[in-house]
Structure formats: C-alpha cells, structure tokens
C-alpha atoms as a PDB file:
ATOM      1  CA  UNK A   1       0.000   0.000   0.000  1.00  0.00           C
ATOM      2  CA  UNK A   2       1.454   2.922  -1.354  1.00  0.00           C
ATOM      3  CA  UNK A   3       1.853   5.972   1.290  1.00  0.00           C
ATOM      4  CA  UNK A   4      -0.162   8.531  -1.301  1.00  0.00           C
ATOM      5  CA  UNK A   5      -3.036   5.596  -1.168  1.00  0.00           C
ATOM      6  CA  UNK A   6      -2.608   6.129   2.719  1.00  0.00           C
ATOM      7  CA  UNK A   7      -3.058  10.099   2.693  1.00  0.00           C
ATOM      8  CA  UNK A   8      -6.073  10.073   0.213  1.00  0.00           C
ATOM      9  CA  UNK A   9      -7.808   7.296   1.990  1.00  0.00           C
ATOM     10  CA  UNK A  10      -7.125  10.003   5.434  1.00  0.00           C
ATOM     11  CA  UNK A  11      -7.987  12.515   3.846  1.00  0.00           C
ATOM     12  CA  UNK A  12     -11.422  11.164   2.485  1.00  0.00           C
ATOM     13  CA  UNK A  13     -12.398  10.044   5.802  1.00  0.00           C
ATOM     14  CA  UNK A  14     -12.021  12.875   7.485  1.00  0.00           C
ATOM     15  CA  UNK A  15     -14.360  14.792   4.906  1.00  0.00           C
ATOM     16  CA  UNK A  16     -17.313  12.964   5.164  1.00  0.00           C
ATOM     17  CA  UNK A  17     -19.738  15.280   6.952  1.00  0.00           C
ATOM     18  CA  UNK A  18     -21.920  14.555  10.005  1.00  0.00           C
ATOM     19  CA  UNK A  19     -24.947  12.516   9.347  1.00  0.00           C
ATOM     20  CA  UNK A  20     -23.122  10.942   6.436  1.00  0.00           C
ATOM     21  CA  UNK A  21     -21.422   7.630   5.428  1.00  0.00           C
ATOM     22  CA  UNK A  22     -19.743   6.161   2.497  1.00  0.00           C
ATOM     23  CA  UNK A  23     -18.063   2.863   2.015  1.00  0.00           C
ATOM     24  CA  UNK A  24     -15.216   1.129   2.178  1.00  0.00           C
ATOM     25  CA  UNK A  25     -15.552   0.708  -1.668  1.00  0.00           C
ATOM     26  CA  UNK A  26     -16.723   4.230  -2.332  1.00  0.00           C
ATOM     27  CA  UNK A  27     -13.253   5.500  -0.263  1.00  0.00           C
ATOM     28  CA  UNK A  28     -10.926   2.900  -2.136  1.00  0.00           C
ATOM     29  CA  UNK A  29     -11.921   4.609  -5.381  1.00  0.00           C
ATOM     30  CA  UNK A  30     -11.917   7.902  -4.708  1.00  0.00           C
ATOM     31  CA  UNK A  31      -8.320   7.134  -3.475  1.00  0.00           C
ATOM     32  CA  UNK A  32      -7.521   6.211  -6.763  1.00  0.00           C
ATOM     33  CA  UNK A  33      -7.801   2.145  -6.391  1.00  0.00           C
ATOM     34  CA  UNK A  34     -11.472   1.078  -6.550  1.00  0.00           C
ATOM     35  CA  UNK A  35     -10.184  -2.902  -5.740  1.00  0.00           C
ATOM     36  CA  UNK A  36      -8.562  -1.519  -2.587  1.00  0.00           C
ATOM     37  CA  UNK A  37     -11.939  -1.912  -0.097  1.00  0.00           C
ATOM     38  CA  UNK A  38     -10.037  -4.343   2.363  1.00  0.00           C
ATOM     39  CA  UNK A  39      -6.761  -1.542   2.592  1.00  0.00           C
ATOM     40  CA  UNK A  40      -9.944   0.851   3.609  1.00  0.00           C
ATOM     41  CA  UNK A  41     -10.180  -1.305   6.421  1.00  0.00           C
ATOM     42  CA  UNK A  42      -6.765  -1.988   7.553  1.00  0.00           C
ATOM     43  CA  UNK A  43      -6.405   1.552   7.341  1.00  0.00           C
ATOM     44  CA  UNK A  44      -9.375   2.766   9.636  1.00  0.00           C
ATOM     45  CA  UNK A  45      -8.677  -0.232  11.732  1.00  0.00           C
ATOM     46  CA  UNK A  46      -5.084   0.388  11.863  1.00  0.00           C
ATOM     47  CA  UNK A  47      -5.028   4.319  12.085  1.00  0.00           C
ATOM     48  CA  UNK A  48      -8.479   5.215  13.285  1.00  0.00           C
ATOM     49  CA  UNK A  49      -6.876   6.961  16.934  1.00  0.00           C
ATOM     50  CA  UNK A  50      -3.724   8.394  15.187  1.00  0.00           C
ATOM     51  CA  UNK A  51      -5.464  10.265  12.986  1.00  0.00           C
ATOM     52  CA  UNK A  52      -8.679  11.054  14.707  1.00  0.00           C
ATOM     53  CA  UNK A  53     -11.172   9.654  11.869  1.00  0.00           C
ATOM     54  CA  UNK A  54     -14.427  10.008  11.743  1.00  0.00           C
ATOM     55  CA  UNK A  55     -14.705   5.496  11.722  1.00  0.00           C
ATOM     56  CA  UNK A  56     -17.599   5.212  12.474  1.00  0.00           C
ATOM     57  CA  UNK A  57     -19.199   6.987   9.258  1.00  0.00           C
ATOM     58  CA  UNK A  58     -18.007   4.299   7.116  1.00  0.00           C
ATOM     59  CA  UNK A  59     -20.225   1.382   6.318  1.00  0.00           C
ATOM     60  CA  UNK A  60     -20.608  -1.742   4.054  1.00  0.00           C
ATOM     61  CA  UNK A  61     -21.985  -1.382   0.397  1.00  0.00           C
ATOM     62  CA  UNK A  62     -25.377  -2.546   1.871  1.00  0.00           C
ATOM     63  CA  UNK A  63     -25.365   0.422   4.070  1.00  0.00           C
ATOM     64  CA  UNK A  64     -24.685  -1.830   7.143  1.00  0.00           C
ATOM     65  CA  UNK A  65     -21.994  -2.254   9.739  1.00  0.00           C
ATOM     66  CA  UNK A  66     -19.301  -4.304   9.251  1.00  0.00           C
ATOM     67  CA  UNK A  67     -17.591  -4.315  12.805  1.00  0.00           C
ATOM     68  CA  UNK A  68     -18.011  -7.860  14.546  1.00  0.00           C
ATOM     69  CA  UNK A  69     -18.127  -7.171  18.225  1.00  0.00           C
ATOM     70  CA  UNK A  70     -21.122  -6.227  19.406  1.00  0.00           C
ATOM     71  CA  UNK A  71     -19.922  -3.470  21.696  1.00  0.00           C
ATOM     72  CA  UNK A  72     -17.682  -1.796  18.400  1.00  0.00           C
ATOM     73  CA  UNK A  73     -20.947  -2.454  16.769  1.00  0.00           C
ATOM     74  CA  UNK A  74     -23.280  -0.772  18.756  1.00  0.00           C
ATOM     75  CA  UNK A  75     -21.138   2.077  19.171  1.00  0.00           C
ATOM     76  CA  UNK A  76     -21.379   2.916  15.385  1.00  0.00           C
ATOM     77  CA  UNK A  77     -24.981   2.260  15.628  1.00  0.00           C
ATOM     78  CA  UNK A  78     -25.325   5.087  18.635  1.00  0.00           C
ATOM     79  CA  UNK A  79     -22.814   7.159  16.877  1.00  0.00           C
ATOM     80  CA  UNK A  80     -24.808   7.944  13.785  1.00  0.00           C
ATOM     81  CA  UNK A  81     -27.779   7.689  15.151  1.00  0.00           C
ATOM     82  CA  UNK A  82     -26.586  10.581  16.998  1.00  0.00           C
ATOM     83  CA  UNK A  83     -26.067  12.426  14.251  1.00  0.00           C
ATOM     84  CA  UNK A  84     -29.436  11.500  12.791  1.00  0.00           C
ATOM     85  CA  UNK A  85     -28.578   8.582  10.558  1.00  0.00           C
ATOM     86  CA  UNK A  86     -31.694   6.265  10.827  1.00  0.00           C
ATOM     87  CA  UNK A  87     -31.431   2.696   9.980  1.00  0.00           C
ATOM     88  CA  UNK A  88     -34.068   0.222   9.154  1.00  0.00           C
ATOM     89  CA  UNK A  89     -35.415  -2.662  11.300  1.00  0.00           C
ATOM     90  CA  UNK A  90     -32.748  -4.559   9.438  1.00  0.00           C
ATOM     91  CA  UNK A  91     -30.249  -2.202  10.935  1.00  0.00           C
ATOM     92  CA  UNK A  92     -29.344  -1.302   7.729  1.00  0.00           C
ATOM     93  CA  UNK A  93     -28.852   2.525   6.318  1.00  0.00           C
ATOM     94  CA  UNK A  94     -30.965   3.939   3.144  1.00  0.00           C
ATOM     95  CA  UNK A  95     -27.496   4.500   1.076  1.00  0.00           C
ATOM     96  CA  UNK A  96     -29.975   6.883  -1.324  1.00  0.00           C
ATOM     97  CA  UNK A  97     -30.241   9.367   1.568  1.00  0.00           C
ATOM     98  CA  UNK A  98     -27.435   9.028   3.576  1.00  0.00           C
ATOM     99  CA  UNK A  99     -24.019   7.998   0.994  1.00  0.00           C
ATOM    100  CA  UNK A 100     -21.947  10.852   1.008  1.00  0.00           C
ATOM    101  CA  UNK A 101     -20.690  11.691  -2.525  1.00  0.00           C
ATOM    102  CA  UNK A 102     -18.214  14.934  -2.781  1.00  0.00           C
ATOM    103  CA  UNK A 103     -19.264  17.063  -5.883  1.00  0.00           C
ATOM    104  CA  UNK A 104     -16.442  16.490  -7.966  1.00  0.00           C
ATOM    105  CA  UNK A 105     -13.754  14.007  -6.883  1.00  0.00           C
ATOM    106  CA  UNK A 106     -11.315  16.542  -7.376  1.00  0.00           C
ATOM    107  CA  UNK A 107     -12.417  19.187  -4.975  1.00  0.00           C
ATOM    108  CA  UNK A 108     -11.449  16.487  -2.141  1.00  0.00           C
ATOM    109  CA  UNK A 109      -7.581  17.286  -2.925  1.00  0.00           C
ATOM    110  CA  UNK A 110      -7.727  20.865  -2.808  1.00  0.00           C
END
C-alpha cells in the first residue's frame, strides 16, 4: 500500500460530513484504487486513533456495519444515530439518503 493511497484514503475520511457515510468501496476509489476496499479497512482499523477519523461513518456497500463485536458495533450504531442517521429494522442505512458523494472528486484534494 502505497503511502499517497494512505493520505487520500485520510484525507477522504475525514471529509465525510456529520450525518453521512460512504463505504469502504466508495473510499478505495476515490483514493484512486477502486479494488482496494479491504486496505480501507486496515487503514481505519489500523489508524483510526492516530489520525482522529471520523470510523464510524463508514459502512458496508449494503449500508450496514461491518464491525463484529457487538460493543464496536453498537457504538457505530449510537454514533450515527446521533447524528441523525436512521437505519431500518434490518439495521441497515438507506445509502440513497445518507451515501456521502463529494461534488467532484477533485475538490477532495484541494
């Protein structure tokens, strides 16, 4: 994983506004590798605390959570809902209201 990869995958996070989410997908491309959804991961895993991100806003393609221990995954479930993200009974998020998409790609690097 290249160290740019790294930055733009940071920097991306840290953008997405409150009451917002994109995807590990979503992040991986516009980082500039849209096969890179697992480095998302590692990444938020790996540097969520160092870099102060905003982890909890990022979500599975279905608009769910992806975290497997029930306390880490009740804490993103409080977190957004804090910010007003509602999910279904499924605990899932509508992706058509809530997926944050910057205006053009480009303005993310400014």
């Amino acid at each position: 994983m290249s160290s740019l990869f790294y930055r733009k995958v940071i920097d991306i996070i840290k953008r997405i506004p409150k009451g917002k989410v994109s995807t590990y997908s979503q992040i991986a491309k516009f980082a500039g590798n849209k096969t890179a959804a697992r480095q998302v991961s590692f990444i938020l895993h790996s540097s969520s605390r160092k870099e102060n991100l905003p982890w909890y806003r990022v979500v599975n393609s279905n608009g769910g959570i992806s975290i497997k221990s029930e306390d880490g995954y009740n804490l993103q479930i409080r977190l957004l809902k804090k910010e007003g993200v509602i999910f279904n009974e499924n605990n899932l998020i509508n992706l058509k209201k809530y997926l944050w998409a910057p205006g053009n790609i480009y303005d993310i690097f400014d």
